[in-house]
PDB file of N, CA and C in Angstrom:
ATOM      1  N   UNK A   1      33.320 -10.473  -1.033  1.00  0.00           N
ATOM      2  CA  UNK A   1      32.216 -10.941  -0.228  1.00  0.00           C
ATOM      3  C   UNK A   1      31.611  -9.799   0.596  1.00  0.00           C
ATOM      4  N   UNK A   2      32.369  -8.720   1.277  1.00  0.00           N
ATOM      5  CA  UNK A   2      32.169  -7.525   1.920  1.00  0.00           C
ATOM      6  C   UNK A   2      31.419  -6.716   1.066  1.00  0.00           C
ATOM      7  N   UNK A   3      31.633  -6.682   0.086  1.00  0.00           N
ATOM      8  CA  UNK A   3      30.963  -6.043  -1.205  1.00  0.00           C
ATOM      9  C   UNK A   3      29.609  -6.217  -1.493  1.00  0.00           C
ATOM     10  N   UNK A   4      29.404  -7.716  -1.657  1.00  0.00           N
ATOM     11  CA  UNK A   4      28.403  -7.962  -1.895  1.00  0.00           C
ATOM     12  C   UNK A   4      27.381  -8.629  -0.896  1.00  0.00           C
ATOM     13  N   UNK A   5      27.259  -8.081   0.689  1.00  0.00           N
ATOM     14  CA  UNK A   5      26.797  -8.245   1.814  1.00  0.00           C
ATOM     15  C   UNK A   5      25.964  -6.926   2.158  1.00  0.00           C
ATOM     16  N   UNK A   6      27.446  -5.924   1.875  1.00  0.00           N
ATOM     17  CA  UNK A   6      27.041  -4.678   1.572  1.00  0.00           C
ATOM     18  C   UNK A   6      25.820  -4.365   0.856  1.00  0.00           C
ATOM     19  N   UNK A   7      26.435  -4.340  -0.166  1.00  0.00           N
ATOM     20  CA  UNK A   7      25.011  -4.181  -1.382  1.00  0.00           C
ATOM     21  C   UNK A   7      23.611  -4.864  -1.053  1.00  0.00           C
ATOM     22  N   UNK A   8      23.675  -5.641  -0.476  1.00  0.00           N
ATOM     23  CA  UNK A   8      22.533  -6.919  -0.875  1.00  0.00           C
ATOM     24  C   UNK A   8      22.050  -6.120   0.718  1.00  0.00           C
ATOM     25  N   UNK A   9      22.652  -5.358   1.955  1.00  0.00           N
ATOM     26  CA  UNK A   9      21.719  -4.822   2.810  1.00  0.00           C
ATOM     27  C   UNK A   9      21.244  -3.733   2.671  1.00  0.00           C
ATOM     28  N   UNK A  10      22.074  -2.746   1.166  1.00  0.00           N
ATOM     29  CA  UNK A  10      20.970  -1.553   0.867  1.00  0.00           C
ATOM     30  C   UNK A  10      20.492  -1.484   0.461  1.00  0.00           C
ATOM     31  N   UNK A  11      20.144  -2.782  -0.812  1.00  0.00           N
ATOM     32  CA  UNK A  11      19.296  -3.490  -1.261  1.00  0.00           C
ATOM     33  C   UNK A  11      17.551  -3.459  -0.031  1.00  0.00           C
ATOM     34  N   UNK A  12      18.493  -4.385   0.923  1.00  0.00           N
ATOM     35  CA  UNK A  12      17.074  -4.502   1.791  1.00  0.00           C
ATOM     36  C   UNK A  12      16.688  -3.434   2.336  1.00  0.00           C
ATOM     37  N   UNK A  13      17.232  -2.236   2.232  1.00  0.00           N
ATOM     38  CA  UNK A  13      17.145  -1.097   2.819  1.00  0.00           C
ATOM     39  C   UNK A  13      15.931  -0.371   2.052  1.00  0.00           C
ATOM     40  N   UNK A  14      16.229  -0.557   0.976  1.00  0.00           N
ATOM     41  CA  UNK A  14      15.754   0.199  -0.176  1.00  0.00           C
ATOM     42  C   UNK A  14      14.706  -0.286  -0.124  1.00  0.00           C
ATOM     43  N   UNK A  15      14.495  -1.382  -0.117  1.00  0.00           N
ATOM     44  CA  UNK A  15      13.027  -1.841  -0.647  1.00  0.00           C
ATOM     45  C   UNK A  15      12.204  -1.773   1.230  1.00  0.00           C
ATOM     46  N   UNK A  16      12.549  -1.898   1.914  1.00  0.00           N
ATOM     47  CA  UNK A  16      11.640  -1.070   3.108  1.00  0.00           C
ATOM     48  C   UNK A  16      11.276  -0.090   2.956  1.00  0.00           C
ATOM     49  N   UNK A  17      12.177   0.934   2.685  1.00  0.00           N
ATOM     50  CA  UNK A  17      11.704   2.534   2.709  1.00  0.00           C
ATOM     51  C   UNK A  17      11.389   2.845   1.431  1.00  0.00           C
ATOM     52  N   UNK A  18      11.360   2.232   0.126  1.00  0.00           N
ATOM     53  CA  UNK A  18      10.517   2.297  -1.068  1.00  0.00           C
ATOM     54  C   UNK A  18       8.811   1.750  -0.127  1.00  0.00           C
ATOM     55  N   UNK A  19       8.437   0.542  -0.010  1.00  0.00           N
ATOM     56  CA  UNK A  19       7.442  -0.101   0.855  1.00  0.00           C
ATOM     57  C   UNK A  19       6.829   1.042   1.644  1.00  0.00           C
ATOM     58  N   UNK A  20       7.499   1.709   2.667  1.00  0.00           N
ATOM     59  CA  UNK A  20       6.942   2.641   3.777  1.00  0.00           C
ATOM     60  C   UNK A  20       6.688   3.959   3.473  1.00  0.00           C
ATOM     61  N   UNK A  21       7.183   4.457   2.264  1.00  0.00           N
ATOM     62  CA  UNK A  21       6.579   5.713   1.317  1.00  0.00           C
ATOM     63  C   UNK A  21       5.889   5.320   0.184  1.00  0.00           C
ATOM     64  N   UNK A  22       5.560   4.336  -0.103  1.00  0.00           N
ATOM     65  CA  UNK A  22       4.565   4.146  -0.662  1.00  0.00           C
ATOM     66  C   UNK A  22       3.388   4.189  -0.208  1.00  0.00           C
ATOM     67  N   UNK A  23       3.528   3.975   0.789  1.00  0.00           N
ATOM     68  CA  UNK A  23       1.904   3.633   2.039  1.00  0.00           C
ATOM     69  C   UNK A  23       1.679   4.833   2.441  1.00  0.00           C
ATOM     70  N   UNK A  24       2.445   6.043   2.633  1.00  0.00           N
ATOM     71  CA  UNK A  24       2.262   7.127   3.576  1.00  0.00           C
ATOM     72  C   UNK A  24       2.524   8.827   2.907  1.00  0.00           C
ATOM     73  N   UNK A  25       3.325   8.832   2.265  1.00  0.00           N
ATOM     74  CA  UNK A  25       3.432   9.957   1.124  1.00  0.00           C
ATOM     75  C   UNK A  25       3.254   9.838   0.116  1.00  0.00           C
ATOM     76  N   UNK A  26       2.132  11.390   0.214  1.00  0.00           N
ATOM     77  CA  UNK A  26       1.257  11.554  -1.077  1.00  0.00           C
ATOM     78  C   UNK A  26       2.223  12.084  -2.497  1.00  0.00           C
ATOM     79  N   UNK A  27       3.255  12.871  -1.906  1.00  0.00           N
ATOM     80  CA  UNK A  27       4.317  12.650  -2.730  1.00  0.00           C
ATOM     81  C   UNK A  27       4.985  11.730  -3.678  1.00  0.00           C
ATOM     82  N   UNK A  28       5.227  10.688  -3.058  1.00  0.00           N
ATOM     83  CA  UNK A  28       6.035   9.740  -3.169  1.00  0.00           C
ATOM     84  C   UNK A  28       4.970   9.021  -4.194  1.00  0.00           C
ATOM     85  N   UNK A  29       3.479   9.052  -4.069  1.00  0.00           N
ATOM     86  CA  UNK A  29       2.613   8.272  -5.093  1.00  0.00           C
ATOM     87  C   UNK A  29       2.374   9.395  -5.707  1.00  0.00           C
ATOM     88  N   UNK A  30       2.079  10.395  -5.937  1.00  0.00           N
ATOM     89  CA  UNK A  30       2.584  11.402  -7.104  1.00  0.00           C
ATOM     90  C   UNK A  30       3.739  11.123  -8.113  1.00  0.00           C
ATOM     91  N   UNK A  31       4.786  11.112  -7.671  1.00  0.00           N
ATOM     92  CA  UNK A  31       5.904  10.747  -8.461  1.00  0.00           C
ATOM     93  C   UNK A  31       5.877   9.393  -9.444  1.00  0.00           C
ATOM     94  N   UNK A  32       5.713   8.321  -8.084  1.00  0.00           N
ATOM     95  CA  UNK A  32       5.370   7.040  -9.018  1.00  0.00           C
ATOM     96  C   UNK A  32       4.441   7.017  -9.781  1.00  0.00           C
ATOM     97  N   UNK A  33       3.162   7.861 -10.038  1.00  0.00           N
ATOM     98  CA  UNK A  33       2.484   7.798 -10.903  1.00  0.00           C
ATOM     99  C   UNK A  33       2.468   8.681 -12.048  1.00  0.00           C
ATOM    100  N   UNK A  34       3.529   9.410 -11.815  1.00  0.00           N
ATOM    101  CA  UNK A  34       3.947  10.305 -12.809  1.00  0.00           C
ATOM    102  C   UNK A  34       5.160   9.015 -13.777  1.00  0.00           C
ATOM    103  N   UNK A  35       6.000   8.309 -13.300  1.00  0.00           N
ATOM    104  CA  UNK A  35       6.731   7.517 -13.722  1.00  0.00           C
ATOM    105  C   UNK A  35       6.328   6.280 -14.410  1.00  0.00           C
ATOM    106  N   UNK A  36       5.063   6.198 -14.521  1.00  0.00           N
ATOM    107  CA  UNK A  36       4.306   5.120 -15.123  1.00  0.00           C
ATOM    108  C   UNK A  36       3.576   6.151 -16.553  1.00  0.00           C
ATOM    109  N   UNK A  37       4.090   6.950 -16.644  1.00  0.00           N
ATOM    110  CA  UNK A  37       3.857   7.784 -17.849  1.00  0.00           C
ATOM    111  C   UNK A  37       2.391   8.314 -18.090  1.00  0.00           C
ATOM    112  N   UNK A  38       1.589   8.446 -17.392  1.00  0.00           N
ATOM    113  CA  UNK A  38       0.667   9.000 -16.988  1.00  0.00           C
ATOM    114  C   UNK A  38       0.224  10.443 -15.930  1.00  0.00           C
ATOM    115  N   UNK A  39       0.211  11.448 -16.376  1.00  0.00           N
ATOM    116  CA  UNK A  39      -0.078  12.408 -15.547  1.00  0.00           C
ATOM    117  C   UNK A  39      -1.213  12.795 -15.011  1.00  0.00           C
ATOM    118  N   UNK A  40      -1.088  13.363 -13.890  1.00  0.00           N
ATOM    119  CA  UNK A  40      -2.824  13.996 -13.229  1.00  0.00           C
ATOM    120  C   UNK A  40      -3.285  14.793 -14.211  1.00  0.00           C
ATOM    121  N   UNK A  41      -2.777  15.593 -15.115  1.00  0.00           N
ATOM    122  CA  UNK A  41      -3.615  16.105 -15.968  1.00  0.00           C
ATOM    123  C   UNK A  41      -4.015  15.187 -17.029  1.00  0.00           C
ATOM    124  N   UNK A  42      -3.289  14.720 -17.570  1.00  0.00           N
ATOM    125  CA  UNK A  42      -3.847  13.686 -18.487  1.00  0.00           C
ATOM    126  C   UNK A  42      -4.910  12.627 -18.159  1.00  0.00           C
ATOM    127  N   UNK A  43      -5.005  12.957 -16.615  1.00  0.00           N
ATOM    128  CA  UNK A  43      -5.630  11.336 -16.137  1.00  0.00           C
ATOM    129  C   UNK A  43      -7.316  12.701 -15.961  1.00  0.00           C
ATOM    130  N   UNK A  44      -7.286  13.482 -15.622  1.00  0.00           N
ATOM    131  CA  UNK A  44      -8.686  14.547 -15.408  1.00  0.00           C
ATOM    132  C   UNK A  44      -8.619  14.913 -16.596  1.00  0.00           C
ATOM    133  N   UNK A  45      -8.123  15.019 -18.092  1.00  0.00           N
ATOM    134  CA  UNK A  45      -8.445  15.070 -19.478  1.00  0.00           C
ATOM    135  C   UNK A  45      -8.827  14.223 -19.809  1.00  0.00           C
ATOM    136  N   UNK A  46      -8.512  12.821 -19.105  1.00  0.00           N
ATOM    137  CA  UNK A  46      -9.523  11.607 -19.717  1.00  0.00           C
ATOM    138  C   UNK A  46     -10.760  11.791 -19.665  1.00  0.00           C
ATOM    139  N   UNK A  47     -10.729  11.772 -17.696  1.00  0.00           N
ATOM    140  CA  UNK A  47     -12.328  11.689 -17.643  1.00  0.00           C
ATOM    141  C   UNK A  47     -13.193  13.024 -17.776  1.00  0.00           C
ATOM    142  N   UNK A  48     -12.531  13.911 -17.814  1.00  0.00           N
ATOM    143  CA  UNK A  48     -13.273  15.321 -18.354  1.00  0.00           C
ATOM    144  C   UNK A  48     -14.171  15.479 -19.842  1.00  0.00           C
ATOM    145  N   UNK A  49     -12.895  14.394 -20.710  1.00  0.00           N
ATOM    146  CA  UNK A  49     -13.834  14.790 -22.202  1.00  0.00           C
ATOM    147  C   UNK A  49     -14.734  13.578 -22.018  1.00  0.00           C
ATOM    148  N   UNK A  50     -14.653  12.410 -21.039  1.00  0.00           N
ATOM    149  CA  UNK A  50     -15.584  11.268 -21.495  1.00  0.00           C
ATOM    150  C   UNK A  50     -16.751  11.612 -20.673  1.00  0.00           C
ATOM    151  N   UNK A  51     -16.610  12.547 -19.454  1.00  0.00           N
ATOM    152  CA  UNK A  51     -17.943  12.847 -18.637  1.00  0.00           C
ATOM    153  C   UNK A  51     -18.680  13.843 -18.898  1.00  0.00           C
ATOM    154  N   UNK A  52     -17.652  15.013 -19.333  1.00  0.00           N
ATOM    155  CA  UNK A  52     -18.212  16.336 -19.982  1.00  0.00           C
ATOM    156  C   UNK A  52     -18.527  16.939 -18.556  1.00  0.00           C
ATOM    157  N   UNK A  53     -18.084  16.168 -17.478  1.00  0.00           N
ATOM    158  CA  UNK A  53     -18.443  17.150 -16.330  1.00  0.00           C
ATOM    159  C   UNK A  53     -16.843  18.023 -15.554  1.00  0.00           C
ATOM    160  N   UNK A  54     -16.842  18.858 -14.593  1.00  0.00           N
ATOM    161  CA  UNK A  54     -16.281  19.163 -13.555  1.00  0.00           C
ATOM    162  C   UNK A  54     -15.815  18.681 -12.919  1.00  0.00           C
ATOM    163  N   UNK A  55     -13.961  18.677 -13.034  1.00  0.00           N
ATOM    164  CA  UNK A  55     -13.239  17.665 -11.943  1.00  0.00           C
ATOM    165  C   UNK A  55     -12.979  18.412 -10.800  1.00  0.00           C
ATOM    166  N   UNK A  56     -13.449  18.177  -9.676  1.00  0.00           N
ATOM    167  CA  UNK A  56     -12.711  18.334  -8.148  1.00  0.00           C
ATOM    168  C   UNK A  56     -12.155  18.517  -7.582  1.00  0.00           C
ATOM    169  N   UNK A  57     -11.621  16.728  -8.047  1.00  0.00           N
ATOM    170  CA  UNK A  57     -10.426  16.814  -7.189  1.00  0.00           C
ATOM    171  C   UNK A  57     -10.069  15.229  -8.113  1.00  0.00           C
ATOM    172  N   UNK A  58      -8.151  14.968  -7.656  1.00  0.00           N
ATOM    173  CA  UNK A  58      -7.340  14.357  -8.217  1.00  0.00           C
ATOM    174  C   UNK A  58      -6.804  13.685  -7.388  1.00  0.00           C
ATOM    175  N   UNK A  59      -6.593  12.285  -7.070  1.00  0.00           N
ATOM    176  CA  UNK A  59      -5.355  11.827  -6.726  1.00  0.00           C
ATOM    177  C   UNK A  59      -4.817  10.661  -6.968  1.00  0.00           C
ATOM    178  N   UNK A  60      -3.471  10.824  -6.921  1.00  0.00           N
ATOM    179  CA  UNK A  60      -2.639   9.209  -6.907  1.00  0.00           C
ATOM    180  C   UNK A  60      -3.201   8.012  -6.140  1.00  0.00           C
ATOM    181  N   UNK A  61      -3.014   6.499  -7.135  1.00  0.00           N
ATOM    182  CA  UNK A  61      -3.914   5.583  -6.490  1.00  0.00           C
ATOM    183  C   UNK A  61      -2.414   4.940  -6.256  1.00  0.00           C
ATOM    184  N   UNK A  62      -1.711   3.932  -5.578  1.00  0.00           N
ATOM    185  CA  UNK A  62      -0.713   3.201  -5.346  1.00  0.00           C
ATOM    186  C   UNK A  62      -0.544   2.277  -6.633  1.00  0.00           C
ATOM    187  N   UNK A  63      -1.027   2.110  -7.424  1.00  0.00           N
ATOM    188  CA  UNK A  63      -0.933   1.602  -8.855  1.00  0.00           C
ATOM    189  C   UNK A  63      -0.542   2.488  -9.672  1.00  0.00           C
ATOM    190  N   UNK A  64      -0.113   3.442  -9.580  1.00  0.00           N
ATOM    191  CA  UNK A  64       0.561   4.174 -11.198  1.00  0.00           C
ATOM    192  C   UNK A  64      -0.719   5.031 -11.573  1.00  0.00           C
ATOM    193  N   UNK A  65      -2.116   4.835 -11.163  1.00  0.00           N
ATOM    194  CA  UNK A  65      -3.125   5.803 -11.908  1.00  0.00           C
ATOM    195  C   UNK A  65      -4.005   6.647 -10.926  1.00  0.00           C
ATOM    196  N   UNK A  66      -5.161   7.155 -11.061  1.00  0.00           N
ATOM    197  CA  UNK A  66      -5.329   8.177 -10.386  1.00  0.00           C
ATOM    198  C   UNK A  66      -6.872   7.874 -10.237  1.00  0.00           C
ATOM    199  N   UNK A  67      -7.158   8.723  -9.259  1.00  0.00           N
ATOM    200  CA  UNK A  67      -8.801   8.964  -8.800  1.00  0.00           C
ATOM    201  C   UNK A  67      -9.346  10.040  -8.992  1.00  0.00           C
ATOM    202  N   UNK A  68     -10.375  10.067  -9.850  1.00  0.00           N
ATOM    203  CA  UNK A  68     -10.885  11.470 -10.141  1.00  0.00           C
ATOM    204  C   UNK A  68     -12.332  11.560  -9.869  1.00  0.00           C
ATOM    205  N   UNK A  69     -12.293  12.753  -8.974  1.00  0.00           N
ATOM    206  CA  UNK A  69     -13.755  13.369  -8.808  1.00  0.00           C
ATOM    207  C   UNK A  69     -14.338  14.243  -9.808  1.00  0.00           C
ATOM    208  N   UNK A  70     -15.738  14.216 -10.172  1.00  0.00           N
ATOM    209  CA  UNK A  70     -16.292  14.938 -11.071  1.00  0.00           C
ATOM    210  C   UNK A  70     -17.524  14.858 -10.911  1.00  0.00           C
ATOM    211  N   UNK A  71     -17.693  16.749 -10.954  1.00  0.00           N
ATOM    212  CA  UNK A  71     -19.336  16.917 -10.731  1.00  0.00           C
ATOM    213  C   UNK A  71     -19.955  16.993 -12.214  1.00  0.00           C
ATOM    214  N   UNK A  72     -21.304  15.882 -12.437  1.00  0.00           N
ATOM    215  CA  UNK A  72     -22.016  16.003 -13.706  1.00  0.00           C
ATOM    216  C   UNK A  72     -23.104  16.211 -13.511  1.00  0.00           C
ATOM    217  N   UNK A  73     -23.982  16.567 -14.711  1.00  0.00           N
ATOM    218  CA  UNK A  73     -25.198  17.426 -14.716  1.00  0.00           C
ATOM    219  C   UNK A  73     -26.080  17.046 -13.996  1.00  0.00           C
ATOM    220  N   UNK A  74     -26.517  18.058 -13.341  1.00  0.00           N
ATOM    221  CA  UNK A  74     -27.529  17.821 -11.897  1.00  0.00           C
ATOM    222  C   UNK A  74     -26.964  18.157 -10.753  1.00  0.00           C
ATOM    223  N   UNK A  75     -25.506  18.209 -10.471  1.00  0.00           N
ATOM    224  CA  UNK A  75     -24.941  18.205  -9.283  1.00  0.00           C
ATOM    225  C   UNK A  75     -24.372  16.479  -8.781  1.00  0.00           C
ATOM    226  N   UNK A  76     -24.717  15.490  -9.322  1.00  0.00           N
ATOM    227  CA  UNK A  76     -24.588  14.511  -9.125  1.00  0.00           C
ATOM    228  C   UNK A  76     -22.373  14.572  -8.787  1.00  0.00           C
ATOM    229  N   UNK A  77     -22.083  14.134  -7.892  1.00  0.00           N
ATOM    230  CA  UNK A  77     -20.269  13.639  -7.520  1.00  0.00           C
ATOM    231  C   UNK A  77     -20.098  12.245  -7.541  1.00  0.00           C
ATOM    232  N   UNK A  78     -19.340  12.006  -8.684  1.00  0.00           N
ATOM    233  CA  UNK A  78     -19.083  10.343  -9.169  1.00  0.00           C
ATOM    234  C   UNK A  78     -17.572  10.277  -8.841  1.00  0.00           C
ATOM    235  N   UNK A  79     -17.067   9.192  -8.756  1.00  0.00           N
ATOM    236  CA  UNK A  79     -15.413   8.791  -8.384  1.00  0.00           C
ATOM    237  C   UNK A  79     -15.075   8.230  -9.692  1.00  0.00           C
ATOM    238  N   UNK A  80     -14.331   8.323 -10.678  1.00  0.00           N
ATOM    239  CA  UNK A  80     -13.706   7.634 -11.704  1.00  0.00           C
ATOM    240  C   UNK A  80     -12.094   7.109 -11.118  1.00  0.00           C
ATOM    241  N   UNK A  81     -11.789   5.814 -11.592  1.00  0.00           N
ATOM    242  CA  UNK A  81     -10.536   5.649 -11.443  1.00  0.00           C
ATOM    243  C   UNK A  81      -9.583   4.932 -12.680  1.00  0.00           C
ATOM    244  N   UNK A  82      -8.669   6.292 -13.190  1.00  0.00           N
ATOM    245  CA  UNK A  82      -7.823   6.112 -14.432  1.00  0.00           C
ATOM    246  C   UNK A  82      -6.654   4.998 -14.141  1.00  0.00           C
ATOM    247  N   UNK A  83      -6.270   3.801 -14.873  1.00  0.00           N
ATOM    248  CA  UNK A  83      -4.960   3.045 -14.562  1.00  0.00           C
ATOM    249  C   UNK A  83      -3.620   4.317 -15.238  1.00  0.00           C
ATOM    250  N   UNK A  84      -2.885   2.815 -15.261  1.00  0.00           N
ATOM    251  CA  UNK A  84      -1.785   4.081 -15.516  1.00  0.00           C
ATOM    252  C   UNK A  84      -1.870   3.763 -17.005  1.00  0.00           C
ATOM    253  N   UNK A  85      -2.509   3.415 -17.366  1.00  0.00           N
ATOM    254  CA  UNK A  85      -2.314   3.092 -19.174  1.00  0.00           C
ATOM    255  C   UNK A  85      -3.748   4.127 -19.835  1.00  0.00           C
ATOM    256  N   UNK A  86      -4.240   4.769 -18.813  1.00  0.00           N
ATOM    257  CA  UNK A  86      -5.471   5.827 -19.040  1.00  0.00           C
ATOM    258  C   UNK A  86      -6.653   5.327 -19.500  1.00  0.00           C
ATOM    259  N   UNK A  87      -6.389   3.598 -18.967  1.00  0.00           N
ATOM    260  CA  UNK A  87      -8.493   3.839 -19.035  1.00  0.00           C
ATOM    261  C   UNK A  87      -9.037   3.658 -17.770  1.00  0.00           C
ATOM    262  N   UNK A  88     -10.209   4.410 -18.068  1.00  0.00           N
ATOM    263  CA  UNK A  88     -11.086   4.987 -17.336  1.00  0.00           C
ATOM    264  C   UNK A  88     -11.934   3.635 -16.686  1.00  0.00           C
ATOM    265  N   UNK A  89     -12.490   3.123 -15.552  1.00  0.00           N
ATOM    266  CA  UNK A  89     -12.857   2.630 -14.725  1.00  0.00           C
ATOM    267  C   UNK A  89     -13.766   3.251 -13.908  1.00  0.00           C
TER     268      UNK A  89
END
């Protein structure tokens, strides 16, 4: 019973401080979105060959996929956002 009181509070442990780095380190959504089998490069190779423009800038969205900036012809700066299964949005 000690055992499993134990467990079941690092259990609750875990899932707070999973919860509270999710919200706050950019790290921590780096990783997870690397773990959903999708990478930042792969996710700015998406929208690079489908825009044909200049990516920016990159980042982890709290879903597994990413946000990508890209400048296209004219100067125009659009926001694309890749899931983690790599389509483009």
């Amino acid at each position: 019973m000690k055992t499993l009181r134990v467990l079941l509070i690092a259990t609750c442990l875990g899932v707070v401080s999973f919860s509270h780095a999710e919200n706050t380190d950019p790290v921590f959504a780096q990783q997870l979105a690397q773990q959903s089998g999708l990478s930042m490069q792969e996710a700015t190779a998406i929208v690079r060959r489908a825009t044909r423009g200049r990516v920016v800038s990159a980042s982890p969205t709290k879903n597994g996929g990413y946000k990508v900036r890209v400048v296209l012809d004219g100067g125009r700066v659009k926001t694309y956002k890749v899931d983690r299964n790599g389509r483009m949005k």
